[in-house]
PDB file of N, CA and C in Angstrom:
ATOM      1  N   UNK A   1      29.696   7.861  20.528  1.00  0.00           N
ATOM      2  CA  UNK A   1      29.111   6.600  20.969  1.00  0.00           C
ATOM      3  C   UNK A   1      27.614   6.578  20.634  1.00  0.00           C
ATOM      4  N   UNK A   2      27.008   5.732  20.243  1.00  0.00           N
ATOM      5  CA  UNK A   2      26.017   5.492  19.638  1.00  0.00           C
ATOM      6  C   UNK A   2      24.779   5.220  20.988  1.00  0.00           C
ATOM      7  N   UNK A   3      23.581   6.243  20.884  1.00  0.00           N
ATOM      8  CA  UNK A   3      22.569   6.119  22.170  1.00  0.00           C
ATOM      9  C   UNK A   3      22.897   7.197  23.113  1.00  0.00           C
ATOM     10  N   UNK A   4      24.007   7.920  22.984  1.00  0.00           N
ATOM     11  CA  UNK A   4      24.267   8.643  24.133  1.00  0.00           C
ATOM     12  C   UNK A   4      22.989  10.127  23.922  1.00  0.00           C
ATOM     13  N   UNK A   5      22.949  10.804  25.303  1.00  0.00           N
ATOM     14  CA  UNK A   5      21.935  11.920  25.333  1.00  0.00           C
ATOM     15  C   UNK A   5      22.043  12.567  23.798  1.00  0.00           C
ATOM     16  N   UNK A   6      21.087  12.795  23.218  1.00  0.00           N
ATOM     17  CA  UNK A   6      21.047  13.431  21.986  1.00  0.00           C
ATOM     18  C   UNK A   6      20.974  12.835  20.747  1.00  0.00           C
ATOM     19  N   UNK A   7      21.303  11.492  20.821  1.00  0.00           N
ATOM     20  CA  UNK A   7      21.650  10.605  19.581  1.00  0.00           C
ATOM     21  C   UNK A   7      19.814  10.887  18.927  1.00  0.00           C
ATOM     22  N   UNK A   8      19.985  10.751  17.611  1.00  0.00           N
ATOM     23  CA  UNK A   8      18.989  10.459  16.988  1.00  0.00           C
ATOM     24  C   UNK A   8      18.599   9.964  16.467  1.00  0.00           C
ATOM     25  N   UNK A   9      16.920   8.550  16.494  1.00  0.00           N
ATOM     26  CA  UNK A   9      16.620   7.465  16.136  1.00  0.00           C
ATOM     27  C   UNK A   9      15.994   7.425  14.760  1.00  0.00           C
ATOM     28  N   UNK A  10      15.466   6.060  13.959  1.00  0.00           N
ATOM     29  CA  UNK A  10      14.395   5.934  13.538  1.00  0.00           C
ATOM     30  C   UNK A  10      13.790   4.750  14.184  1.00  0.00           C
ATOM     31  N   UNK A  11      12.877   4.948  14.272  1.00  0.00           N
ATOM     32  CA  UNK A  11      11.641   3.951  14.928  1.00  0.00           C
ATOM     33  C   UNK A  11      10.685   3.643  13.986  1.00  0.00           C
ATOM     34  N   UNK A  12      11.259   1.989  13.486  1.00  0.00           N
ATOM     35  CA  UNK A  12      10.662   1.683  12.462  1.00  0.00           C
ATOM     36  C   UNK A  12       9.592   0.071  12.613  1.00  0.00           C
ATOM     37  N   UNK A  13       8.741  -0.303  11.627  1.00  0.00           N
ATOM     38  CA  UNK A  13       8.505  -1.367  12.229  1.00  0.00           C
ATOM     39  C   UNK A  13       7.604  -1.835  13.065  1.00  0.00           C
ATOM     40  N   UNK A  14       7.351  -1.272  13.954  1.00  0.00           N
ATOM     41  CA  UNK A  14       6.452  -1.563  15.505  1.00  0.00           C
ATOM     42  C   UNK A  14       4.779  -2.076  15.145  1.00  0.00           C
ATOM     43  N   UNK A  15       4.968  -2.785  15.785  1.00  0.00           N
ATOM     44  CA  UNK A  15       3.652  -4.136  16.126  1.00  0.00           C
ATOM     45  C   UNK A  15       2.909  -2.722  17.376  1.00  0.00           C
ATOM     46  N   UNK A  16       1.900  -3.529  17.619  1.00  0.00           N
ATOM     47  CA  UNK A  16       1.015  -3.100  18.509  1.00  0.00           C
ATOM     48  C   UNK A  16      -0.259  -2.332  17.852  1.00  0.00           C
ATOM     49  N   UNK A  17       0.047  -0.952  18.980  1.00  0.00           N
ATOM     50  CA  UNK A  17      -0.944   0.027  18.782  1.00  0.00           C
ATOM     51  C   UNK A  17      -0.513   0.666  17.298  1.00  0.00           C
ATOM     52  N   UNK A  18      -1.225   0.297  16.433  1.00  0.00           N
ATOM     53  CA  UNK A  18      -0.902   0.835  14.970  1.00  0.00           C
ATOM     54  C   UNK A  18      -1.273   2.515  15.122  1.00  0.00           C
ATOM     55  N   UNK A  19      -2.176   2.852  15.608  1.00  0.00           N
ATOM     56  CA  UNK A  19      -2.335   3.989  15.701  1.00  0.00           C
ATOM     57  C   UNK A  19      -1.561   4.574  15.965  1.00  0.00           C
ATOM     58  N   UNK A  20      -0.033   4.165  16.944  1.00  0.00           N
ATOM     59  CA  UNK A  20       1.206   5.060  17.416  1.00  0.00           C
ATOM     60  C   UNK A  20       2.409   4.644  16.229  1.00  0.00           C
ATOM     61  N   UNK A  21       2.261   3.329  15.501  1.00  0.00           N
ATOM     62  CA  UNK A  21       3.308   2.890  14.901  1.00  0.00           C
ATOM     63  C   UNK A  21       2.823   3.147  13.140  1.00  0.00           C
ATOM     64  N   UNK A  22       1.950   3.734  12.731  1.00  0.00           N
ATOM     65  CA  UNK A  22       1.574   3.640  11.281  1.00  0.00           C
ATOM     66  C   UNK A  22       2.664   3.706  10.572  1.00  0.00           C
ATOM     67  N   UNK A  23       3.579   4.659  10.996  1.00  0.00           N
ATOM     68  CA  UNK A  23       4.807   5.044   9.515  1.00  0.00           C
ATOM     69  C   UNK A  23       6.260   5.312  10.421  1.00  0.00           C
ATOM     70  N   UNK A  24       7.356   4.986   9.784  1.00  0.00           N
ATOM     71  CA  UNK A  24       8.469   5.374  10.662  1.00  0.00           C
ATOM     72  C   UNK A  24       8.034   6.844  11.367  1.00  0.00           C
ATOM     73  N   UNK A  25       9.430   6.336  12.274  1.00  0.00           N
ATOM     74  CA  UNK A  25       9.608   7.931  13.361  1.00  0.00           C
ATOM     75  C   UNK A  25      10.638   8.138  13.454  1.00  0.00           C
ATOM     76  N   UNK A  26      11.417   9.530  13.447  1.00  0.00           N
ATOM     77  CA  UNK A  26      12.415  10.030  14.197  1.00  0.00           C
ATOM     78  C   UNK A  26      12.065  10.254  15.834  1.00  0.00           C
ATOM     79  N   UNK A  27      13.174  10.038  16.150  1.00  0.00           N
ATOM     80  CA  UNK A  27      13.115  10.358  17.820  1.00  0.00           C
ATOM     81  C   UNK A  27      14.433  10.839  18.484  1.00  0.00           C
ATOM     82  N   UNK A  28      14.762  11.733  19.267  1.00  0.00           N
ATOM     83  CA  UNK A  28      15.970  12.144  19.688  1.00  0.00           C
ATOM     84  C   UNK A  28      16.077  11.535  21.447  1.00  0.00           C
ATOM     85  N   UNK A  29      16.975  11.345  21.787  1.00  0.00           N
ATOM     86  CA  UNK A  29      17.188  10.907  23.131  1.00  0.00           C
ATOM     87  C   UNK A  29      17.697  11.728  23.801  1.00  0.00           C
ATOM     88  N   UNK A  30      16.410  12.363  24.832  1.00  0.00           N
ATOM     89  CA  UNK A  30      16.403  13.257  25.878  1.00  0.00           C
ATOM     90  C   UNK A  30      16.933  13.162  27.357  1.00  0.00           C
ATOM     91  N   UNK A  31      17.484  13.732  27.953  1.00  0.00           N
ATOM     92  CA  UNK A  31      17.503  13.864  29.265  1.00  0.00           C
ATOM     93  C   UNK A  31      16.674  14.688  30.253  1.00  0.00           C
ATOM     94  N   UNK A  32      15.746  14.148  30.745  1.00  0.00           N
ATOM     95  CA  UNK A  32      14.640  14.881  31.649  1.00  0.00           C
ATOM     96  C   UNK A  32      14.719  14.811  33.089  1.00  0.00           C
ATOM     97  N   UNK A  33      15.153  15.677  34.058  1.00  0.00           N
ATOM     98  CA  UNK A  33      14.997  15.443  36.075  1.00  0.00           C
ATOM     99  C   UNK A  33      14.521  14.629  36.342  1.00  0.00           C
ATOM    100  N   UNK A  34      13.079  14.541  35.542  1.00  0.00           N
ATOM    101  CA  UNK A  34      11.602  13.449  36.259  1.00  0.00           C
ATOM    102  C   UNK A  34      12.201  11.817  35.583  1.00  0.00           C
ATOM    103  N   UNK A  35      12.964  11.893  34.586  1.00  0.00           N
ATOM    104  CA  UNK A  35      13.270  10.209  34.362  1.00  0.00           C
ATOM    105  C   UNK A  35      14.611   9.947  34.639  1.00  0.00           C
ATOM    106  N   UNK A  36      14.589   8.906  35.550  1.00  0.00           N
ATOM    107  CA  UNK A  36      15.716   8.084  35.893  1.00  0.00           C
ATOM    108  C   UNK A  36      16.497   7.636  35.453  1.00  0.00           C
ATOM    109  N   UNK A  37      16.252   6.902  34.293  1.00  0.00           N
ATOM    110  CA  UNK A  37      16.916   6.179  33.294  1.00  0.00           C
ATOM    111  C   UNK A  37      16.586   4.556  32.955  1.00  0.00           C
ATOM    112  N   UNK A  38      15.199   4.373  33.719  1.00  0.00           N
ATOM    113  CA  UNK A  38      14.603   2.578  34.093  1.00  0.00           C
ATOM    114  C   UNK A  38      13.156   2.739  34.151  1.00  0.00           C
ATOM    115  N   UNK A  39      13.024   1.341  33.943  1.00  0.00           N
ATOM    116  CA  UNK A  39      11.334   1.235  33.809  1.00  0.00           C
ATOM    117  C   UNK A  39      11.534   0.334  34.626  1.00  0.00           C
ATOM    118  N   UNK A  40      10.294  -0.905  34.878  1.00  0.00           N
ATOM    119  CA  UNK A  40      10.668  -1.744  35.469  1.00  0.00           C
ATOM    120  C   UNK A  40      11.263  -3.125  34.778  1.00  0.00           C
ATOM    121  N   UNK A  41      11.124  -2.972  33.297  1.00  0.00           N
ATOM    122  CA  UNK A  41      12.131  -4.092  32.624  1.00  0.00           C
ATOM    123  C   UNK A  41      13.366  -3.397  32.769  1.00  0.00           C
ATOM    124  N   UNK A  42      13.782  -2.622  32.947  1.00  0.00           N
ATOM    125  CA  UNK A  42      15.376  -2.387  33.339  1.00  0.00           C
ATOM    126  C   UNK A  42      15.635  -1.189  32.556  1.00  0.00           C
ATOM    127  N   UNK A  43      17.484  -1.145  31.989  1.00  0.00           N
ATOM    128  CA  UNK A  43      17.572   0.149  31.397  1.00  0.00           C
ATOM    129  C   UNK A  43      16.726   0.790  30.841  1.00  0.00           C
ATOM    130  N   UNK A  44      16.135   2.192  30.475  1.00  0.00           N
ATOM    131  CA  UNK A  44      15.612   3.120  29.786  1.00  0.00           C
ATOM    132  C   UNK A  44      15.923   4.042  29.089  1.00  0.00           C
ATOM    133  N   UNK A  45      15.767   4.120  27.598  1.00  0.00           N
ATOM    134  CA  UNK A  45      16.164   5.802  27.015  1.00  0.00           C
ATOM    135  C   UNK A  45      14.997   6.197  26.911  1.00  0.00           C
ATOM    136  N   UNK A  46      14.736   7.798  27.034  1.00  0.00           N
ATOM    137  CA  UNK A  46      14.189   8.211  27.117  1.00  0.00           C
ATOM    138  C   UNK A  46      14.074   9.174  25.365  1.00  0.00           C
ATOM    139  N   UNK A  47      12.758   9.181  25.321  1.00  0.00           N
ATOM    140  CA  UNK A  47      13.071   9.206  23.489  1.00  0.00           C
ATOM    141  C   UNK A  47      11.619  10.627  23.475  1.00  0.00           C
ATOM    142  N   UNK A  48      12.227  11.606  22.773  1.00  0.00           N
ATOM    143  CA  UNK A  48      11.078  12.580  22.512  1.00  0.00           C
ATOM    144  C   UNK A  48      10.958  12.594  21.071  1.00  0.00           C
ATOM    145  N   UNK A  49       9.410  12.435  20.539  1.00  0.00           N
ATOM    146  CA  UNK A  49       9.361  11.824  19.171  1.00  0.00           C
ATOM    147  C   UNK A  49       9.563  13.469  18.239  1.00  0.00           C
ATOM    148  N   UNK A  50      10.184  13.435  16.810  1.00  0.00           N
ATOM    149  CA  UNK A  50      10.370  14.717  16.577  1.00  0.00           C
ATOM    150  C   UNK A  50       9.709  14.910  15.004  1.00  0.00           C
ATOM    151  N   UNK A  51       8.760  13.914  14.611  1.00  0.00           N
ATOM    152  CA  UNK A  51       7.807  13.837  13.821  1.00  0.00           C
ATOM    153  C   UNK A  51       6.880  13.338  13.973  1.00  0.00           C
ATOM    154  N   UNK A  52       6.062  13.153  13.054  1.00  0.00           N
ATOM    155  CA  UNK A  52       4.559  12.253  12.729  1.00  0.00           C
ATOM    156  C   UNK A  52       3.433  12.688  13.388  1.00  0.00           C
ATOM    157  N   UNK A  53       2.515  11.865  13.426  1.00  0.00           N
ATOM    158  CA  UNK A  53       1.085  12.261  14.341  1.00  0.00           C
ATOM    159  C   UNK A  53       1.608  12.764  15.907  1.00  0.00           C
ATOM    160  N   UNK A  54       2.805  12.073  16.393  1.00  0.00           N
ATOM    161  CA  UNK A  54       3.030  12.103  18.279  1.00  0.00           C
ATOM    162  C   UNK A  54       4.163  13.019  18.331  1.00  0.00           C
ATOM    163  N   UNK A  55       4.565  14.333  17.381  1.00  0.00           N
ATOM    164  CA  UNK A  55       5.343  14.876  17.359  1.00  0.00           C
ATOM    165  C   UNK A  55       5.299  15.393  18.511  1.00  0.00           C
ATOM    166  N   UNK A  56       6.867  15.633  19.445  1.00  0.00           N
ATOM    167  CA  UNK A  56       6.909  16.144  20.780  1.00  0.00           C
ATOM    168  C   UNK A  56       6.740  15.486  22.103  1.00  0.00           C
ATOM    169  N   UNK A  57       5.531  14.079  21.740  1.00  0.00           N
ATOM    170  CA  UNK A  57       5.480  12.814  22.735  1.00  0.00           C
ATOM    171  C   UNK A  57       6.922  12.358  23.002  1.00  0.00           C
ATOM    172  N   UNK A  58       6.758  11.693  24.574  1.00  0.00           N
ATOM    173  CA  UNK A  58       7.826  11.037  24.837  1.00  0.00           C
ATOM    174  C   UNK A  58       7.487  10.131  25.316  1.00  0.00           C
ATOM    175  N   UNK A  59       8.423   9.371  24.593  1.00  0.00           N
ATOM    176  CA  UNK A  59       8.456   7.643  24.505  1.00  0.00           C
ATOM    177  C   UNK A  59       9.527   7.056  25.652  1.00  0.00           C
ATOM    178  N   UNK A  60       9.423   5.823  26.388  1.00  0.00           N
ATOM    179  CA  UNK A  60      10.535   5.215  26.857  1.00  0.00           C
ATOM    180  C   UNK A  60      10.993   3.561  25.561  1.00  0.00           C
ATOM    181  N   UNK A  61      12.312   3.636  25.572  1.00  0.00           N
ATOM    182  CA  UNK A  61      12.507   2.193  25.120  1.00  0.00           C
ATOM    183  C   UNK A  61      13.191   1.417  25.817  1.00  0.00           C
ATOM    184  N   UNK A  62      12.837   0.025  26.109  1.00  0.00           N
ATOM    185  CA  UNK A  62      13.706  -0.612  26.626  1.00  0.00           C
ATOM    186  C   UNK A  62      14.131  -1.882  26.024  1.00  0.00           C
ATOM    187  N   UNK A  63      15.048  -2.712  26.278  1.00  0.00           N
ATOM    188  CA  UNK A  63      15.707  -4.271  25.410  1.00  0.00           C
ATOM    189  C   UNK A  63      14.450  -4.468  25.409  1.00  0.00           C
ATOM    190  N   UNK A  64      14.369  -5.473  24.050  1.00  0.00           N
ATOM    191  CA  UNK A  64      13.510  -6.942  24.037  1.00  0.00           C
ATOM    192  C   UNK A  64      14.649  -8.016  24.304  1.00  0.00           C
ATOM    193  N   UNK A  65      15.658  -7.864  24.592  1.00  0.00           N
ATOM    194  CA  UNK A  65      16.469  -8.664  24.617  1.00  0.00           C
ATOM    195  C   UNK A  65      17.441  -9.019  25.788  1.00  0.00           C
ATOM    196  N   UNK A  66      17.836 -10.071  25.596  1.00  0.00           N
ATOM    197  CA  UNK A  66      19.440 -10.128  27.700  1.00  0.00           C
ATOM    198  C   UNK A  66      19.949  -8.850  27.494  1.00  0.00           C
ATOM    199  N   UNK A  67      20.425  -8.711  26.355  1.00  0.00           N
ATOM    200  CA  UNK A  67      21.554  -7.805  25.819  1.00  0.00           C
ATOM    201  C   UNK A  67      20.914  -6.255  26.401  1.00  0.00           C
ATOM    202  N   UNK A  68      21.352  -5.396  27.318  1.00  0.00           N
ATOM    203  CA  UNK A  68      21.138  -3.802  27.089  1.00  0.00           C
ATOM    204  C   UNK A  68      20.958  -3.166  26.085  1.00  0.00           C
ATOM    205  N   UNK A  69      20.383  -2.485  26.057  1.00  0.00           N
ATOM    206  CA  UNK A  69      20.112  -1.203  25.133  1.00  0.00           C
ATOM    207  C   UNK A  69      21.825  -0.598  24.920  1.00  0.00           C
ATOM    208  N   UNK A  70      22.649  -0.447  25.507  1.00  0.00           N
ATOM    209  CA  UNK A  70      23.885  -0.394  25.647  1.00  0.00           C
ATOM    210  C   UNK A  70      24.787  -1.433  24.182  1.00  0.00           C
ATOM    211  N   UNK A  71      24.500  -2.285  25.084  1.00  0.00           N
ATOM    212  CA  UNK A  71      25.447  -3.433  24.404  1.00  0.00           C
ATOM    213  C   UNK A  71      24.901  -3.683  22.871  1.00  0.00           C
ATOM    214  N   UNK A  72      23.328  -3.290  22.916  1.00  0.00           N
ATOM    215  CA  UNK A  72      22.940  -4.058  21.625  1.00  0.00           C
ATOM    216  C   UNK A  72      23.867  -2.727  20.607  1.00  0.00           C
ATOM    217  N   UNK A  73      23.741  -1.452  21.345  1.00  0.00           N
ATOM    218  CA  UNK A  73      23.818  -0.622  20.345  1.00  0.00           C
ATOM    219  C   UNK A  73      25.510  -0.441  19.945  1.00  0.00           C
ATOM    220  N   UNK A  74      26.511  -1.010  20.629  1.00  0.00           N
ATOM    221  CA  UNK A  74      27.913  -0.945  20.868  1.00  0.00           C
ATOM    222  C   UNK A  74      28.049  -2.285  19.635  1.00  0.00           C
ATOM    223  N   UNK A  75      27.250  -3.069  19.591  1.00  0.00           N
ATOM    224  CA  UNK A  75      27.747  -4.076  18.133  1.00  0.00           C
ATOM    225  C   UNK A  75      27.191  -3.242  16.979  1.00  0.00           C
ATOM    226  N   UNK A  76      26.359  -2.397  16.896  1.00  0.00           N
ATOM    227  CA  UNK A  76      25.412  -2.312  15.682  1.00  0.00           C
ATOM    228  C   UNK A  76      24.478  -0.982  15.601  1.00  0.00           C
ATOM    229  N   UNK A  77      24.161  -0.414  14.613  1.00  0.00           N
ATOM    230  CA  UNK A  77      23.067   0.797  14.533  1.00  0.00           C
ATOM    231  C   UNK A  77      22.148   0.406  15.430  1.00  0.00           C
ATOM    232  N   UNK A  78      21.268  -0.832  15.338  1.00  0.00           N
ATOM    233  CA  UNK A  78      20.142  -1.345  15.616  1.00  0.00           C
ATOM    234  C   UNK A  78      19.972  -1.934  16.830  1.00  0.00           C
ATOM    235  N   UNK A  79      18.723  -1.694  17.334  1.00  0.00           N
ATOM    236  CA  UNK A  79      18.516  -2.343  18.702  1.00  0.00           C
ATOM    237  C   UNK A  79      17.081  -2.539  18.897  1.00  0.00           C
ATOM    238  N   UNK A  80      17.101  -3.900  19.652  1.00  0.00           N
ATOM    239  CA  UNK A  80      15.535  -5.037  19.504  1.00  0.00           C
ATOM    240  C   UNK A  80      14.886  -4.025  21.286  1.00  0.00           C
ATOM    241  N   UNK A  81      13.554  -3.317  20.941  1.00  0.00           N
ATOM    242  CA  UNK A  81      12.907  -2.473  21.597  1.00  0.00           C
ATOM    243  C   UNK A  81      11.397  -2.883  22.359  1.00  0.00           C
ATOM    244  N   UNK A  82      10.919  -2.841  23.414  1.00  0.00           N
ATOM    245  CA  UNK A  82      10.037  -2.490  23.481  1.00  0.00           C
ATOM    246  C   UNK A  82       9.939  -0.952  23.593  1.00  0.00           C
ATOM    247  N   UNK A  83       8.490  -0.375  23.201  1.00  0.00           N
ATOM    248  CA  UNK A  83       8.122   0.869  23.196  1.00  0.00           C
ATOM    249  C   UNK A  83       7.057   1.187  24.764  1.00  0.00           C
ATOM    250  N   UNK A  84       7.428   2.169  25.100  1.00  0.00           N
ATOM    251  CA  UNK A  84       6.379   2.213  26.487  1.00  0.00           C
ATOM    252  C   UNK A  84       6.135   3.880  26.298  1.00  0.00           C
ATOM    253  N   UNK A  85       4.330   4.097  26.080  1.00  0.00           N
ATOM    254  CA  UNK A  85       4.271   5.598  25.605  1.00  0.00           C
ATOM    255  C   UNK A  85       4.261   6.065  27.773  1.00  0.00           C
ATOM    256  N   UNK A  86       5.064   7.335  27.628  1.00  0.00           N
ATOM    257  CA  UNK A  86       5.053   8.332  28.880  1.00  0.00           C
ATOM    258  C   UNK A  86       3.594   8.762  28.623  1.00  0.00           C
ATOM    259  N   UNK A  87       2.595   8.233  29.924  1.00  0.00           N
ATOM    260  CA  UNK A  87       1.233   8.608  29.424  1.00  0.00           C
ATOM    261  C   UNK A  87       1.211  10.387  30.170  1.00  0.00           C
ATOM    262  N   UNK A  88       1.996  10.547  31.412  1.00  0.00           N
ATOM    263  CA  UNK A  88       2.144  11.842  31.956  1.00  0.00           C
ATOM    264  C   UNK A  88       3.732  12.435  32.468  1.00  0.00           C
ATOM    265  N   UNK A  89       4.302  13.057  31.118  1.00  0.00           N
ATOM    266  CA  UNK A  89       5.644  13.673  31.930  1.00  0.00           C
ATOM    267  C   UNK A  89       5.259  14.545  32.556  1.00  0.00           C
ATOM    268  N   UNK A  90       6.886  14.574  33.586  1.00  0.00           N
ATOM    269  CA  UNK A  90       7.189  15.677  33.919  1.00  0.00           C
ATOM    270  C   UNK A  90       7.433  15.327  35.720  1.00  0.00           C
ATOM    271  N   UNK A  91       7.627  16.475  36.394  1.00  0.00           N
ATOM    272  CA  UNK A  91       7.501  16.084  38.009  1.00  0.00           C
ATOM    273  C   UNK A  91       6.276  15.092  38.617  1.00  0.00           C
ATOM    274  N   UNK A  92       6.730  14.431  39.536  1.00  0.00           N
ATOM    275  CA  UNK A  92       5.796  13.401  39.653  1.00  0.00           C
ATOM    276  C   UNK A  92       5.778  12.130  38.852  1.00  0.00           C
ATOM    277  N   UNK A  93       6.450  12.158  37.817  1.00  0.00           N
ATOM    278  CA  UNK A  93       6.391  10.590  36.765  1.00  0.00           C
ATOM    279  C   UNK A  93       7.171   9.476  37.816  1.00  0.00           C
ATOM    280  N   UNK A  94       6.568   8.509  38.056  1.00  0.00           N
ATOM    281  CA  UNK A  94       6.728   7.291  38.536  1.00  0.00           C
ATOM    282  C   UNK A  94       7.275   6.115  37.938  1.00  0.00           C
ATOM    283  N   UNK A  95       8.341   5.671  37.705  1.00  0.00           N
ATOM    284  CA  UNK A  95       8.875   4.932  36.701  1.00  0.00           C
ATOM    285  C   UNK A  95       7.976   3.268  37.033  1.00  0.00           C
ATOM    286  N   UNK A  96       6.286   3.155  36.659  1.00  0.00           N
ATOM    287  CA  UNK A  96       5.372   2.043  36.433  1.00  0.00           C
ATOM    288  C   UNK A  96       4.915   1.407  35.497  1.00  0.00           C
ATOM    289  N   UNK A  97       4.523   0.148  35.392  1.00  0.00           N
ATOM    290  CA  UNK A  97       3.655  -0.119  33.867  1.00  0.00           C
ATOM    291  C   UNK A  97       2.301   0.782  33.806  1.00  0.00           C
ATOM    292  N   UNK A  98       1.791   1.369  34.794  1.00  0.00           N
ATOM    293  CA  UNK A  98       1.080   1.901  34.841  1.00  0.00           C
ATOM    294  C   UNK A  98       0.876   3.462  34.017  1.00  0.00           C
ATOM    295  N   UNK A  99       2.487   4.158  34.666  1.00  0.00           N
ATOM    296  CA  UNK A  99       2.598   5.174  34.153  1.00  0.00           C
ATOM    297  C   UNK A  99       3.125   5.481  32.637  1.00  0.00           C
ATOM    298  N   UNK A 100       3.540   4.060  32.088  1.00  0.00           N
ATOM    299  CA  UNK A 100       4.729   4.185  30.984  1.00  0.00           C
ATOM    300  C   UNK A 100       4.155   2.594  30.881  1.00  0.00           C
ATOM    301  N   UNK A 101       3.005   2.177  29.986  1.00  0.00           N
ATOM    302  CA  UNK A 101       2.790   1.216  29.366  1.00  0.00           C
ATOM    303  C   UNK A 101       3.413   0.417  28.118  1.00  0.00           C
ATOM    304  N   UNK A 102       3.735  -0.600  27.859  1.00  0.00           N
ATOM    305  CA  UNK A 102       4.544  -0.906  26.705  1.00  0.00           C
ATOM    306  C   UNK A 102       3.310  -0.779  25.285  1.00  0.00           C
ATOM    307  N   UNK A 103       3.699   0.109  24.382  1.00  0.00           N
ATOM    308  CA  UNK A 103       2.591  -0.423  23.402  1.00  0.00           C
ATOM    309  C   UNK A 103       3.192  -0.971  22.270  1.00  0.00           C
ATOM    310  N   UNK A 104       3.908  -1.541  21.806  1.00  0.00           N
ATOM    311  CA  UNK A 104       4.647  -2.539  21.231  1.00  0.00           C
ATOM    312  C   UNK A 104       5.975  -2.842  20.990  1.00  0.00           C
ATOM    313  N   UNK A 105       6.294  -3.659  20.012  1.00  0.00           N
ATOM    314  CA  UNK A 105       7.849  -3.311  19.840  1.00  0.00           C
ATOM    315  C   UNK A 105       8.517  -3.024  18.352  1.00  0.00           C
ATOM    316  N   UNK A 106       9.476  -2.545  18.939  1.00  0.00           N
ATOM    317  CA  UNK A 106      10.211  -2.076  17.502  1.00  0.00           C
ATOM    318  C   UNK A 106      11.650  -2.537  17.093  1.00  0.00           C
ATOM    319  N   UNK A 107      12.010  -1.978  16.033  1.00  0.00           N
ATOM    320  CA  UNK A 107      13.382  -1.945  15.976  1.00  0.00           C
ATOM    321  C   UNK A 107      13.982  -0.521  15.821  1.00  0.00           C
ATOM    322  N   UNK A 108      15.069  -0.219  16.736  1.00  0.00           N
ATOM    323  CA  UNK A 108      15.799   1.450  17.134  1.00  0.00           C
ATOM    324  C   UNK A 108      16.922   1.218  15.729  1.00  0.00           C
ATOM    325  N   UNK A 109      16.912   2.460  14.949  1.00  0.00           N
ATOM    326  CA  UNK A 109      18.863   2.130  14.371  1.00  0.00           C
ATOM    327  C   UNK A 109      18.734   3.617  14.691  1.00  0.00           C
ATOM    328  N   UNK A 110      19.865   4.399  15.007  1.00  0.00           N
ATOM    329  CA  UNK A 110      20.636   4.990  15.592  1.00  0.00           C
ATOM    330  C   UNK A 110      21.547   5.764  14.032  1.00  0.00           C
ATOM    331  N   UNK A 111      21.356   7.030  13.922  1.00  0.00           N
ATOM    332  CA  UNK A 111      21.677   7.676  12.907  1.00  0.00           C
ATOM    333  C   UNK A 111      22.491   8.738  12.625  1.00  0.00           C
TER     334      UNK A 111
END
């Protein structure tokens, strides 16, 4: 099934902070104690980046869309993202805009 713990992304595309989005990314989808699985726009994967400048950062993504992160990915590789960088993992992470800011959006395909 496509998204499940382990699946592995490219993160391509992304508006915003160019400084985080300059060139595609791989990203693998982690399971961590400290994340829930939600931000406050709703579902969350939890994404640890496994190249580029933020190699090892972890990212949250969630829909840009009605559709789940779920559903988008059950029609298709691809799924419409915001990006929210984890400014502090680990024990103690607070699922906030505060703690997990959106810095733009992307498009996920699933590989």
């Amino acid at each position: 099934m496509r998204g499940e713990i382990g699946s592995t992304f490219k993160i391509d595309g992304g508006d915003g902070d160019q400084d985080f989005f300059p060139s595609p990314m791989i990203a693998r989808r982690v399971s961590e104690p400290w994340f829930g699985g939600t931000l406050p726009r709703g579902q969350a994967y939890l994404l640890q980046l496994a190249n580029g400048k933020h190699i090892g950062e972890y990212v949250a993504v969630t829909s840009r869309q009605v559709a789940s992160l779920s559903d988008q990915l059950a029609n298709g590789p691809w799924a419409s993202v915001v990006v929210h960088r984890i400014l502090q993992p680990g024990e103690g992470f607070s699922p906030t805009v505060e703690a997990a800011p959106a810095i733009g959006m992307a498009i996920i395909e699933a590989l």
